[in-house]
PDB file of N, CA and C in Angstrom:
ATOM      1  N   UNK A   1     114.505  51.676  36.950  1.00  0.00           N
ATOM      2  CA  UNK A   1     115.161  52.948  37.042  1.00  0.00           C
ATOM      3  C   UNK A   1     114.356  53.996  36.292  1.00  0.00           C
ATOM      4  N   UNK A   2     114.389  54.998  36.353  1.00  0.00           N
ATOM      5  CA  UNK A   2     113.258  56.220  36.054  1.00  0.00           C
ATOM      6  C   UNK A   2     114.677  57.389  36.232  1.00  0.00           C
ATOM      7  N   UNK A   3     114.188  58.104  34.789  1.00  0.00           N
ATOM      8  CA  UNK A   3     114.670  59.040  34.324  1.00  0.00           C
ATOM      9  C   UNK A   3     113.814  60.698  34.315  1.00  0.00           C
ATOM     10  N   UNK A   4     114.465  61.627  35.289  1.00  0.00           N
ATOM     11  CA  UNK A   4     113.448  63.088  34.635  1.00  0.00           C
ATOM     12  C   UNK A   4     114.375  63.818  34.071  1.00  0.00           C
ATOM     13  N   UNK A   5     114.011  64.480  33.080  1.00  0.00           N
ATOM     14  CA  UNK A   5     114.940  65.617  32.392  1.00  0.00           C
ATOM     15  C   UNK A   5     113.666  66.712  32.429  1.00  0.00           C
ATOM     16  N   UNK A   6     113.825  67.645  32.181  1.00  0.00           N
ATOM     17  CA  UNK A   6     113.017  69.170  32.211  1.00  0.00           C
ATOM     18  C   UNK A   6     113.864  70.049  31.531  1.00  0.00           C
ATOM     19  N   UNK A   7     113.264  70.541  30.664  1.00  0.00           N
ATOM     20  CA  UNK A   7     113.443  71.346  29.757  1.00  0.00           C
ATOM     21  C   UNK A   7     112.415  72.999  29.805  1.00  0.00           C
ATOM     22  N   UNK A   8     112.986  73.639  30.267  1.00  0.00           N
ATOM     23  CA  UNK A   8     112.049  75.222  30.660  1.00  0.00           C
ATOM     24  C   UNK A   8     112.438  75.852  29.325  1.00  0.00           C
ATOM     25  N   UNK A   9     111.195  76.211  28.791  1.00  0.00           N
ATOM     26  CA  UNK A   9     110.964  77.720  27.475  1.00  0.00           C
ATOM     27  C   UNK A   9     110.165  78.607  28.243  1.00  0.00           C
ATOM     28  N   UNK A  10     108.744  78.901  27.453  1.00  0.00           N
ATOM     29  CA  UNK A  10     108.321  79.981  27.719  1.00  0.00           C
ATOM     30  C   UNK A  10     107.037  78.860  29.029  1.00  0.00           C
ATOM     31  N   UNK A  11     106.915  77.836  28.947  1.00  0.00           N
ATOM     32  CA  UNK A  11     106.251  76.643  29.760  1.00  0.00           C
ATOM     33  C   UNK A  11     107.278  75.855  30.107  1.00  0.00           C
ATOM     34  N   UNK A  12     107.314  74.899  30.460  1.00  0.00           N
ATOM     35  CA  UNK A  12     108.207  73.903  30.792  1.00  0.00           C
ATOM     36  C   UNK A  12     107.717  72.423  30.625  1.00  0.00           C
ATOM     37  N   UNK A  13     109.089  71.713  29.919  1.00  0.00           N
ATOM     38  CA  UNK A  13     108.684  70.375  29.646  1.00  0.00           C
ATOM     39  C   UNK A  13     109.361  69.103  30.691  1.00  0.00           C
ATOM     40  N   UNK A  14     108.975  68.234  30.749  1.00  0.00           N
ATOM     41  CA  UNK A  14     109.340  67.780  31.882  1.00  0.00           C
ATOM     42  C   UNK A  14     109.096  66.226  30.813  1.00  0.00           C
ATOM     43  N   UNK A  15     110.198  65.237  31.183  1.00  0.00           N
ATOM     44  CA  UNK A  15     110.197  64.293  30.398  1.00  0.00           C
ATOM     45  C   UNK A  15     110.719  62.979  31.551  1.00  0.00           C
ATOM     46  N   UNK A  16     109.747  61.857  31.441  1.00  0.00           N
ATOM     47  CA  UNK A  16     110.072  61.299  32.245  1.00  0.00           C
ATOM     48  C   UNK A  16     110.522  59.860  31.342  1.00  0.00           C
ATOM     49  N   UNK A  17     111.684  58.682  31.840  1.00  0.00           N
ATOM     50  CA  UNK A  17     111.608  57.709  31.102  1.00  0.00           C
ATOM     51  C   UNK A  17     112.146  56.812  32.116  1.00  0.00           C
ATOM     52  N   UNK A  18     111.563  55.295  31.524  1.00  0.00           N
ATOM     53  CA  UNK A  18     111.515  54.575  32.564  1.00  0.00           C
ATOM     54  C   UNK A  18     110.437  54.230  33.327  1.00  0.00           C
ATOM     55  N   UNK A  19     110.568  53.834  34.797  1.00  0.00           N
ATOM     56  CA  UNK A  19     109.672  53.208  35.154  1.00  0.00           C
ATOM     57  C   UNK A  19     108.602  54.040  36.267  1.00  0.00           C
ATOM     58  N   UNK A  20     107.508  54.259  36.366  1.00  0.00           N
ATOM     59  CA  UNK A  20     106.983  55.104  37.378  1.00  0.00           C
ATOM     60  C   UNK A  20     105.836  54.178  37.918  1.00  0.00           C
ATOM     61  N   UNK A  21     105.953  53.506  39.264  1.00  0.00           N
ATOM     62  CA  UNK A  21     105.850  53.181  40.215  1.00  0.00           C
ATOM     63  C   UNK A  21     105.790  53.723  41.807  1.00  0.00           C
ATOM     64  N   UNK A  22     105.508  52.883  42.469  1.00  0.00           N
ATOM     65  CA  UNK A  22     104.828  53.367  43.866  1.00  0.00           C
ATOM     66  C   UNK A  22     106.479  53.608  44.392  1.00  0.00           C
ATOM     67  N   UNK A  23     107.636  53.499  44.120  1.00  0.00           N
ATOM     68  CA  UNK A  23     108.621  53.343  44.866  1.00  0.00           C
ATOM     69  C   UNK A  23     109.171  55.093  44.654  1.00  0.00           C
ATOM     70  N   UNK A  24     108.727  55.578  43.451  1.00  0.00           N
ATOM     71  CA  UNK A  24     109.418  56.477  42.631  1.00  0.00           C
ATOM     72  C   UNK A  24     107.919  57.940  42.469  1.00  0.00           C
ATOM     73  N   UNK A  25     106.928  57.977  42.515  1.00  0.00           N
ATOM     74  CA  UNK A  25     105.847  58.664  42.284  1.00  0.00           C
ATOM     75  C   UNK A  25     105.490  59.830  42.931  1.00  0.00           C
ATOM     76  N   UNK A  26     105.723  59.578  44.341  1.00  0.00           N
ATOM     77  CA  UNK A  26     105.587  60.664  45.407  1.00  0.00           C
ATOM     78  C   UNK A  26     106.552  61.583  44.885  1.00  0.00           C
ATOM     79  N   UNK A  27     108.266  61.315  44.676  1.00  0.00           N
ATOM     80  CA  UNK A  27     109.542  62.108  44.252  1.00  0.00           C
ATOM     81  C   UNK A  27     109.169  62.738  43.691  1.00  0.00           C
ATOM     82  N   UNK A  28     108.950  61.799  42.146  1.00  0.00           N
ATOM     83  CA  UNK A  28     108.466  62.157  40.905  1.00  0.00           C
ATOM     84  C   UNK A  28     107.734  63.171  41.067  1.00  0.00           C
ATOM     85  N   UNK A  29     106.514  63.353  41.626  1.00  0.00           N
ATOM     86  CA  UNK A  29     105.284  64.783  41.916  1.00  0.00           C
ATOM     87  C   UNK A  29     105.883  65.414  41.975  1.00  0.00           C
ATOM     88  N   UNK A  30     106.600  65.483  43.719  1.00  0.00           N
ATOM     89  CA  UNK A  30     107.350  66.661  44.236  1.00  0.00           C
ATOM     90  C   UNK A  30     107.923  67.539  42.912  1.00  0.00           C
ATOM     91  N   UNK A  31     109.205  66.704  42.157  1.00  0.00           N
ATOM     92  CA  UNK A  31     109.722  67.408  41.018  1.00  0.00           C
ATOM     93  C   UNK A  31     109.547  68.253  40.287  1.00  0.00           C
ATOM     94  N   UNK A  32     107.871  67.466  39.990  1.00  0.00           N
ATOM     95  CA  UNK A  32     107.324  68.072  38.462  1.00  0.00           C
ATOM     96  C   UNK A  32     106.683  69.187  39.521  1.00  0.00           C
ATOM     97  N   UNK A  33     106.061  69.153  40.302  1.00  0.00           N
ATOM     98  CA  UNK A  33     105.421  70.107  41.283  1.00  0.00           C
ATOM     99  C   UNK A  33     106.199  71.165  41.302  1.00  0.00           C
ATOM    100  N   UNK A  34     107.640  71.353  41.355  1.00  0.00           N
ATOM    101  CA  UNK A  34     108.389  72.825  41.619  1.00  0.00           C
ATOM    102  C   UNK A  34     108.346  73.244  39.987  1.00  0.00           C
ATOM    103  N   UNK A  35     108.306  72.263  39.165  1.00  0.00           N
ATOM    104  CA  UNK A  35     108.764  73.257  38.156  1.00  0.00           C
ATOM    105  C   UNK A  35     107.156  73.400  37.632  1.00  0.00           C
ATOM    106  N   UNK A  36     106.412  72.897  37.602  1.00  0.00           N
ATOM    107  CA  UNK A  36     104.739  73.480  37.440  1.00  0.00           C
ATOM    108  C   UNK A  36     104.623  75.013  38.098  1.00  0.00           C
ATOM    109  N   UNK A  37     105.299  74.708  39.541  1.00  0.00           N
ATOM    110  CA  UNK A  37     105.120  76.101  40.458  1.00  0.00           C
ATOM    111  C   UNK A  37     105.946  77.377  39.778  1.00  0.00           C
ATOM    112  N   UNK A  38     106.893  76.878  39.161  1.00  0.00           N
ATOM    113  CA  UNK A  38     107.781  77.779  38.398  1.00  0.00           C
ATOM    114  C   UNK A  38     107.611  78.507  37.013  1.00  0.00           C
ATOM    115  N   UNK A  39     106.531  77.630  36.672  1.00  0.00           N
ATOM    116  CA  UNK A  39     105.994  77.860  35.512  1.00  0.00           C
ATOM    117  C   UNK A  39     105.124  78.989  34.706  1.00  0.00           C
ATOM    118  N   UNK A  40     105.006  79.528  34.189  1.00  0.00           N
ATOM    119  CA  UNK A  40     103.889  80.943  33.667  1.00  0.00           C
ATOM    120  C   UNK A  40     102.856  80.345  33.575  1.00  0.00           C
ATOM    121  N   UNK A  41     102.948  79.116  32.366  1.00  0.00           N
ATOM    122  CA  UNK A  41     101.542  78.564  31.723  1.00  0.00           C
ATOM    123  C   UNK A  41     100.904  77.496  32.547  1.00  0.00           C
ATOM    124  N   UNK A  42     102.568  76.301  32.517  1.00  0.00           N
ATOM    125  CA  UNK A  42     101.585  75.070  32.855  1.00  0.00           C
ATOM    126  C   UNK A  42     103.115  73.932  32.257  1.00  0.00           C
ATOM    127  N   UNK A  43     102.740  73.046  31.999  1.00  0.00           N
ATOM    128  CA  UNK A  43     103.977  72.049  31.565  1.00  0.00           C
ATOM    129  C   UNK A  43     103.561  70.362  30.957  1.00  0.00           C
ATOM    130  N   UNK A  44     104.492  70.386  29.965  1.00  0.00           N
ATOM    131  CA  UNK A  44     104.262  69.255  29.341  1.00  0.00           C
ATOM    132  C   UNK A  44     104.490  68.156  29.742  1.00  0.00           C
ATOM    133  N   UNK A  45     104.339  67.592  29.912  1.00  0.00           N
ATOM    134  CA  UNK A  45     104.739  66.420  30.724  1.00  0.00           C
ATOM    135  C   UNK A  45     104.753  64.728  30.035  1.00  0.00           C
ATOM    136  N   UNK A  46     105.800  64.735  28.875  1.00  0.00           N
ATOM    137  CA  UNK A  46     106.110  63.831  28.158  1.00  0.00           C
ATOM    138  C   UNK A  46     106.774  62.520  28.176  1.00  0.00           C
ATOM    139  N   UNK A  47     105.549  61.273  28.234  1.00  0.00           N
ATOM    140  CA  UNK A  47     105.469  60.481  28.815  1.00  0.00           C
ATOM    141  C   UNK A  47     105.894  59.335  28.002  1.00  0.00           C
ATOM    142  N   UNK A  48     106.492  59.709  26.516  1.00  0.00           N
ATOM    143  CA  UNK A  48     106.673  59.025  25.369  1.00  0.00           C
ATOM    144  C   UNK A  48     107.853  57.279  25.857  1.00  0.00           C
ATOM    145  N   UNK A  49     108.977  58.236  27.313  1.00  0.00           N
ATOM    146  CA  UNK A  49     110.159  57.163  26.965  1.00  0.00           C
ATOM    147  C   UNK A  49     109.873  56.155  28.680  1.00  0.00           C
ATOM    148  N   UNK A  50     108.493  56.956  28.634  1.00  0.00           N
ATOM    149  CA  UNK A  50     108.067  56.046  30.256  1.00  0.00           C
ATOM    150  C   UNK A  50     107.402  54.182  29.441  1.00  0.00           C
ATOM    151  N   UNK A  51     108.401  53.333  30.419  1.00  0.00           N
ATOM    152  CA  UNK A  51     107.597  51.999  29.828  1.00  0.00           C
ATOM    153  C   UNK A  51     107.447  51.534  30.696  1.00  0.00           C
ATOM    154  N   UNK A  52     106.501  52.001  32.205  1.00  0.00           N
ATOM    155  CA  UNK A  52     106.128  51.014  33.105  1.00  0.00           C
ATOM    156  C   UNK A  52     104.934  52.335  34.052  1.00  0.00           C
ATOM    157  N   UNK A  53     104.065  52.289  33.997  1.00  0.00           N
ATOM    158  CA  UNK A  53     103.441  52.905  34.944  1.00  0.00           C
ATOM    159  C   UNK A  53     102.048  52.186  35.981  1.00  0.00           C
ATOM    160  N   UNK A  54     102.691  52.020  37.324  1.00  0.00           N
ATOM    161  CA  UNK A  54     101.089  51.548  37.912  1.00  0.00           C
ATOM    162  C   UNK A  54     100.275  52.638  38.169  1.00  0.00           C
ATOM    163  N   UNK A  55      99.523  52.227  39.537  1.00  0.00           N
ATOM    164  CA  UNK A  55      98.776  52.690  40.234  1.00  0.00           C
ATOM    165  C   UNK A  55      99.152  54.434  40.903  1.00  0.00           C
ATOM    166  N   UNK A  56     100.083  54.174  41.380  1.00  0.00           N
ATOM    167  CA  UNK A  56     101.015  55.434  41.833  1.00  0.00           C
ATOM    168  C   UNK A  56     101.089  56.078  40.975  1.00  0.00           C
ATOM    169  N   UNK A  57     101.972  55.895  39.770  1.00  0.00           N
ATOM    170  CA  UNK A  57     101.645  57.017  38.676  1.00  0.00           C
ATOM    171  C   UNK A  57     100.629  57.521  38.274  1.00  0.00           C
ATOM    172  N   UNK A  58      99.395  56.848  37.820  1.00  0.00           N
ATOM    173  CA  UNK A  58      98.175  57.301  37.553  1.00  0.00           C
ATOM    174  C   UNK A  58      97.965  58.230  38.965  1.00  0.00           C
ATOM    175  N   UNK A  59      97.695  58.140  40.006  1.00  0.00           N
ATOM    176  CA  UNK A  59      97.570  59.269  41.115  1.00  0.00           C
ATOM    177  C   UNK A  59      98.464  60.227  41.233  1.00  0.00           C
ATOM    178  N   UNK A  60      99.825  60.012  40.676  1.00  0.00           N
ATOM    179  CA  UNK A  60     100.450  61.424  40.774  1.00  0.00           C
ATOM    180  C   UNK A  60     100.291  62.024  39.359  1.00  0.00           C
ATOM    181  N   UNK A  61      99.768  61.512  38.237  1.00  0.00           N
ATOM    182  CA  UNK A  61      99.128  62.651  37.216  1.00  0.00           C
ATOM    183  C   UNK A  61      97.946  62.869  37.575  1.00  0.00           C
ATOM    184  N   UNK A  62      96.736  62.395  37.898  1.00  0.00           N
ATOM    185  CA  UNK A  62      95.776  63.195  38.752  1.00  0.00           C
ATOM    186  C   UNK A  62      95.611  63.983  39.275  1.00  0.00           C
ATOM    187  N   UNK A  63      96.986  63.948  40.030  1.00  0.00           N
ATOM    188  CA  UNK A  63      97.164  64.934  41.633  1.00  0.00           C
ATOM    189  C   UNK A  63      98.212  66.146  40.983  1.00  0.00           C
ATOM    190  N   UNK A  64      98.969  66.170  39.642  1.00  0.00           N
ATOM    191  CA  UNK A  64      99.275  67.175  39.150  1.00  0.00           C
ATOM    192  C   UNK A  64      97.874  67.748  38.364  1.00  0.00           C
ATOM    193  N   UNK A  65      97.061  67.413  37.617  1.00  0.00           N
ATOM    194  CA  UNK A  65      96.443  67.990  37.121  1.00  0.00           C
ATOM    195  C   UNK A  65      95.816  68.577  37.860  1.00  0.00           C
ATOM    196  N   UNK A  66      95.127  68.095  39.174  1.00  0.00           N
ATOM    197  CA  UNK A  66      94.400  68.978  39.953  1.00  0.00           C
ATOM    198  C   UNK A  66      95.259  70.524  40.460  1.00  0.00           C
ATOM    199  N   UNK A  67      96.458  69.800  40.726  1.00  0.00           N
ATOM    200  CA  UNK A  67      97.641  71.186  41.332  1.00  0.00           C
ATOM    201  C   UNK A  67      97.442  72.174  40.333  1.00  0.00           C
ATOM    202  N   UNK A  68      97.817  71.883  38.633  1.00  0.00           N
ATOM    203  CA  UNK A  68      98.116  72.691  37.762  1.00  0.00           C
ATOM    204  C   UNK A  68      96.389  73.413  37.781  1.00  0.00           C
ATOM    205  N   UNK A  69      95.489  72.806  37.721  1.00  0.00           N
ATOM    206  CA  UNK A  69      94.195  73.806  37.465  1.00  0.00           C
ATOM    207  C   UNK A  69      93.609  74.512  38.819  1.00  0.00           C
ATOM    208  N   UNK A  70      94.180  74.128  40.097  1.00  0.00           N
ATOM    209  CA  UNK A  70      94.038  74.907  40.758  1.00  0.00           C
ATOM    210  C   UNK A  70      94.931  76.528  40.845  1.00  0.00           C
ATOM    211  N   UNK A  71      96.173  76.423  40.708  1.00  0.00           N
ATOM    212  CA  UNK A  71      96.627  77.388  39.889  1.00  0.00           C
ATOM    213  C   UNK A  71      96.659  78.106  38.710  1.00  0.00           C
ATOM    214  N   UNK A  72      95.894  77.919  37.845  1.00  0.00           N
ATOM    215  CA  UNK A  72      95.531  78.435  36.795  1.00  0.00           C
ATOM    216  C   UNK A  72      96.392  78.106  35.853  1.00  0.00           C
ATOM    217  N   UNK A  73      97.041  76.833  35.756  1.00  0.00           N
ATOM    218  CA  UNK A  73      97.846  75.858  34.758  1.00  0.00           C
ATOM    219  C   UNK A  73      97.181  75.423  33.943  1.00  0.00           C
ATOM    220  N   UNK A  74      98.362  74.304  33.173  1.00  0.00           N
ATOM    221  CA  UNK A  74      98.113  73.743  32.515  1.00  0.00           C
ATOM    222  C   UNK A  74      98.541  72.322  32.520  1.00  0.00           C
ATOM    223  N   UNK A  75      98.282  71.462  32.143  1.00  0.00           N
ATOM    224  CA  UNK A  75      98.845  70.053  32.383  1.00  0.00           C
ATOM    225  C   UNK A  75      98.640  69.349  30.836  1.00  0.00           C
ATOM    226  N   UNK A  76      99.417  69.101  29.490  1.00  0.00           N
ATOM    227  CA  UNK A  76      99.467  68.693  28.898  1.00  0.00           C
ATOM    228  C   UNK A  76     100.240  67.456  28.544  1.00  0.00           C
ATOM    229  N   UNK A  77     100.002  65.618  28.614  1.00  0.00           N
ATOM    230  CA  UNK A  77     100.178  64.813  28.521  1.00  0.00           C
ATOM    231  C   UNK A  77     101.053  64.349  26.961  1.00  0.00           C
ATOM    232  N   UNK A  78     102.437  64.245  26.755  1.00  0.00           N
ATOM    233  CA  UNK A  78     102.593  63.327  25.533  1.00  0.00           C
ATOM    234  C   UNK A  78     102.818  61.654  25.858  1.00  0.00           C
ATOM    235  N   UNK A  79     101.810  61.116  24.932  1.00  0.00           N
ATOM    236  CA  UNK A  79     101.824  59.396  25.128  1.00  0.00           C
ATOM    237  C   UNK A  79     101.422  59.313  23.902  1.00  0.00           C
ATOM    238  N   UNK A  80     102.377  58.642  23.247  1.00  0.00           N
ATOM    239  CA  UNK A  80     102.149  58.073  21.836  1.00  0.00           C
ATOM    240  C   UNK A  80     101.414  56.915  21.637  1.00  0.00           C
ATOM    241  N   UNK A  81     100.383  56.659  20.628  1.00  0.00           N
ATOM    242  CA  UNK A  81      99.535  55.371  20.755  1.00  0.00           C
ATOM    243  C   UNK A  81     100.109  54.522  21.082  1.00  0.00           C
ATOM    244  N   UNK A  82     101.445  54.354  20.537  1.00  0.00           N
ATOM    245  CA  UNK A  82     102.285  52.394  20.824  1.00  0.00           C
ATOM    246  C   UNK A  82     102.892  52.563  21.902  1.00  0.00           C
ATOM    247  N   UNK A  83     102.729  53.444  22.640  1.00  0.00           N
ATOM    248  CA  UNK A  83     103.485  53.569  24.206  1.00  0.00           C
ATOM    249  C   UNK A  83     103.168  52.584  25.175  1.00  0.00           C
ATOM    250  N   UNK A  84     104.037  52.232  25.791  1.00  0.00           N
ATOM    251  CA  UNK A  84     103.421  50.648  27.029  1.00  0.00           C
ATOM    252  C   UNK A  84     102.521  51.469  27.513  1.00  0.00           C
ATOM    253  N   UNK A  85     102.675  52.646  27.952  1.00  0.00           N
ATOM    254  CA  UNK A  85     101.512  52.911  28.914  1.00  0.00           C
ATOM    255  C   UNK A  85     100.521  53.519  28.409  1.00  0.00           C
ATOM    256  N   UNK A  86      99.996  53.909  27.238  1.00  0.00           N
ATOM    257  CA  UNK A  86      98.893  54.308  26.365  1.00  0.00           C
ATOM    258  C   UNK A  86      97.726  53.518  26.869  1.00  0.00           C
ATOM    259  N   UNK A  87      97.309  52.334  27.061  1.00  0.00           N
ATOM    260  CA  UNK A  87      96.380  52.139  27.387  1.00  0.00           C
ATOM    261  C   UNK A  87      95.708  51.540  28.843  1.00  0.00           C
ATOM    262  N   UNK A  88      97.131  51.698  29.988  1.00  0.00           N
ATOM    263  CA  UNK A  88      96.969  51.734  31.062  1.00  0.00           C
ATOM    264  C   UNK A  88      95.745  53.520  31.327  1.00  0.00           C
ATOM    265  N   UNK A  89      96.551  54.428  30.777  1.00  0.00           N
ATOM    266  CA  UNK A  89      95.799  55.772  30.715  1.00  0.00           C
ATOM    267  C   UNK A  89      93.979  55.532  30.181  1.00  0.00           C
ATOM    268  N   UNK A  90      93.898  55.204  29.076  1.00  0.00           N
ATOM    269  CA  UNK A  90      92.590  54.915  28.403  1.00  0.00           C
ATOM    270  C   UNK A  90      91.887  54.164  29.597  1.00  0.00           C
ATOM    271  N   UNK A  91      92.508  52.822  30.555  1.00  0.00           N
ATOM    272  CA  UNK A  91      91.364  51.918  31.113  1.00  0.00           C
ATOM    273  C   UNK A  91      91.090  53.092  32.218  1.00  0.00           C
ATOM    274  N   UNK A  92      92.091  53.812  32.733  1.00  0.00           N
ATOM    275  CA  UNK A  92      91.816  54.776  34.066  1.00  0.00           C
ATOM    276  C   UNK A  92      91.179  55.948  33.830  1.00  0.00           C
ATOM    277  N   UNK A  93      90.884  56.223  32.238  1.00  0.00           N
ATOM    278  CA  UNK A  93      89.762  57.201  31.595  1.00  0.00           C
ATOM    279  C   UNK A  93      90.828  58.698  32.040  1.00  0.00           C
ATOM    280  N   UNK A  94      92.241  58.628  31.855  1.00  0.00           N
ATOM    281  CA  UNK A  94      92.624  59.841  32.122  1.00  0.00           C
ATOM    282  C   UNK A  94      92.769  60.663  30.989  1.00  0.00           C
ATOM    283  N   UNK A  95      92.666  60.485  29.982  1.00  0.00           N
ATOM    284  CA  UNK A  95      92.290  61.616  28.738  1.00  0.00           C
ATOM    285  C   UNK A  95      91.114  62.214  28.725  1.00  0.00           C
ATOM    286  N   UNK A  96      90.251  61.571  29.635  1.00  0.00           N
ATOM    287  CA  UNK A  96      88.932  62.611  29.940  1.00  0.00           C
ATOM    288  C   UNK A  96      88.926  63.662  30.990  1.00  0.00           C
ATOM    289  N   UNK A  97      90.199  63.538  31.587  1.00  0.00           N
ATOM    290  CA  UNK A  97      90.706  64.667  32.804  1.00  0.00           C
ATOM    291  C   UNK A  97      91.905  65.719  32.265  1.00  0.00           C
ATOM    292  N   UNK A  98      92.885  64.992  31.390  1.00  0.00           N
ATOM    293  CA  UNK A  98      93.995  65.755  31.288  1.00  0.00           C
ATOM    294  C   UNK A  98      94.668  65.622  29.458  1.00  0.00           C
ATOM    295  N   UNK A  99      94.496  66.403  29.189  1.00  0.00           N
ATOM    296  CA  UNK A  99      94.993  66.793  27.486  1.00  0.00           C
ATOM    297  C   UNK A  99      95.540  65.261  27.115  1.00  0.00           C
ATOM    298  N   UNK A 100      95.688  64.800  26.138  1.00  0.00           N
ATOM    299  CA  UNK A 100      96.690  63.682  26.189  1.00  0.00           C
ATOM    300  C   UNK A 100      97.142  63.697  24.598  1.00  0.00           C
ATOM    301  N   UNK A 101      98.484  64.012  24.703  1.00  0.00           N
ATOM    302  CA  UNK A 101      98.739  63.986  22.712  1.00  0.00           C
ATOM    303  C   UNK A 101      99.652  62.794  22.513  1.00  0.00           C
ATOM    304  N   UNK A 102      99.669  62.890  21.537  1.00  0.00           N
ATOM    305  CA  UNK A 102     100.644  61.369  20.601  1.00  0.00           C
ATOM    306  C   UNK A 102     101.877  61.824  20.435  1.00  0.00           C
ATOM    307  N   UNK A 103     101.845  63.151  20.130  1.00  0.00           N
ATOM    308  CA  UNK A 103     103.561  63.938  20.254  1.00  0.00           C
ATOM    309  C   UNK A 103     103.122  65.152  21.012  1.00  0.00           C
ATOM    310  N   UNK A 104     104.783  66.166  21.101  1.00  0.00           N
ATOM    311  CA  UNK A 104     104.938  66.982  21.814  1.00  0.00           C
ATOM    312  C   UNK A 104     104.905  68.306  20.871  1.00  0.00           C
ATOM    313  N   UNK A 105     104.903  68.506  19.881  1.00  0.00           N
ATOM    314  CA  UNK A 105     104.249  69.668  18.907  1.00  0.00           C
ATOM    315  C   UNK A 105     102.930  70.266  19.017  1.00  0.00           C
ATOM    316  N   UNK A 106     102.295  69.295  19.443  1.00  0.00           N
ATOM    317  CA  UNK A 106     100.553  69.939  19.610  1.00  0.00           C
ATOM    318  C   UNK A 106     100.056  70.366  21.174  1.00  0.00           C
ATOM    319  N   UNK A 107     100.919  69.494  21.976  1.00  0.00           N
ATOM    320  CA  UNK A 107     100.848  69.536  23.314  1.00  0.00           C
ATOM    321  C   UNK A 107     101.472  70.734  24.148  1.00  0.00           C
ATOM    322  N   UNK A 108     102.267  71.404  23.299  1.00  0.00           N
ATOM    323  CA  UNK A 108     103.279  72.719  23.309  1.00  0.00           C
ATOM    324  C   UNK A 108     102.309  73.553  22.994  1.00  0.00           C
ATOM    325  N   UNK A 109     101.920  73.424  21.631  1.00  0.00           N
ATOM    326  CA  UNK A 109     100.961  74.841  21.211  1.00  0.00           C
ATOM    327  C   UNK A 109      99.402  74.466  22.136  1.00  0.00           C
ATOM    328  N   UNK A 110      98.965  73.850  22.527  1.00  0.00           N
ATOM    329  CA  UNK A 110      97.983  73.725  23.916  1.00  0.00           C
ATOM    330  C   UNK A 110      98.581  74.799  24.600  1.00  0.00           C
ATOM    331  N   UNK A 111      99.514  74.125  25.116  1.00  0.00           N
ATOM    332  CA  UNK A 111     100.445  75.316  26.445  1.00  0.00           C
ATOM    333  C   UNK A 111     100.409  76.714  26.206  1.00  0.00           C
ATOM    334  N   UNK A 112     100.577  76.700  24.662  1.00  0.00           N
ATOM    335  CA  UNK A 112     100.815  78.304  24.483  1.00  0.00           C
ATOM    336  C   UNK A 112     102.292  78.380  23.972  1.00  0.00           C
ATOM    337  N   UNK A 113     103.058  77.717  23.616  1.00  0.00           N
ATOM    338  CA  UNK A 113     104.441  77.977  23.769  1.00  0.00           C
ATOM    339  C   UNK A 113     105.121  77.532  22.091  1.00  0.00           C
TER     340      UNK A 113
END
């Protein structure tokens, strides 16, 4: 089961928990996709209470980061080191594409917010 909550300030945070998989990923985009589109800056996208991510997930944060910098976004990642999925991210080298913080305090002031 997979949880989104979103939280809009002056950026928007978007918090996912649970499981993100091929069954759930495509949705998942769509989601975060309207409120990215809705967005001034760009959006956080806090990955702290996610404890399952494959293949699918890794392509739909890809495929947001590309969305957010083609619009002149932002795409800022929270994944805390002891997170299940912390080092699914590291083997797929996605901190070399997209911000990635340990909390959501630093990942905010990235944004601007």
């Amino acid at each position: 089961m997979m949880e989104l909550a979103v939280v809009e300030v002056d950026g928007a945070e978007a918090r996912i928990v649970g499981e993100v998989d091929m069954s759930n990923a495509t949705a998942l985009e769509q989601d975060i996709r309207l409120v990215l589109d809705g967005s001034s800056r760009g959006i956080v996208l806090d990955l702290s209470g996610t404890t399952y991510l494959d293949s699918a997930g890794l392509r739909m944060i890809f495929a947001l980061a590309r969305h957010a910098g083609t619009a002149g976004k932002r795409l800022e990642l929270v994944v805390p080191d002891a997170s299940p999925v912390h080092r699914v991210l590291e083997i797929a080298e996605l901190p070399a594409a997209v911000p990635v913080h340990a909390t959501a305090d630093p990942a905010r002031q990235a944004l601007g917010v």
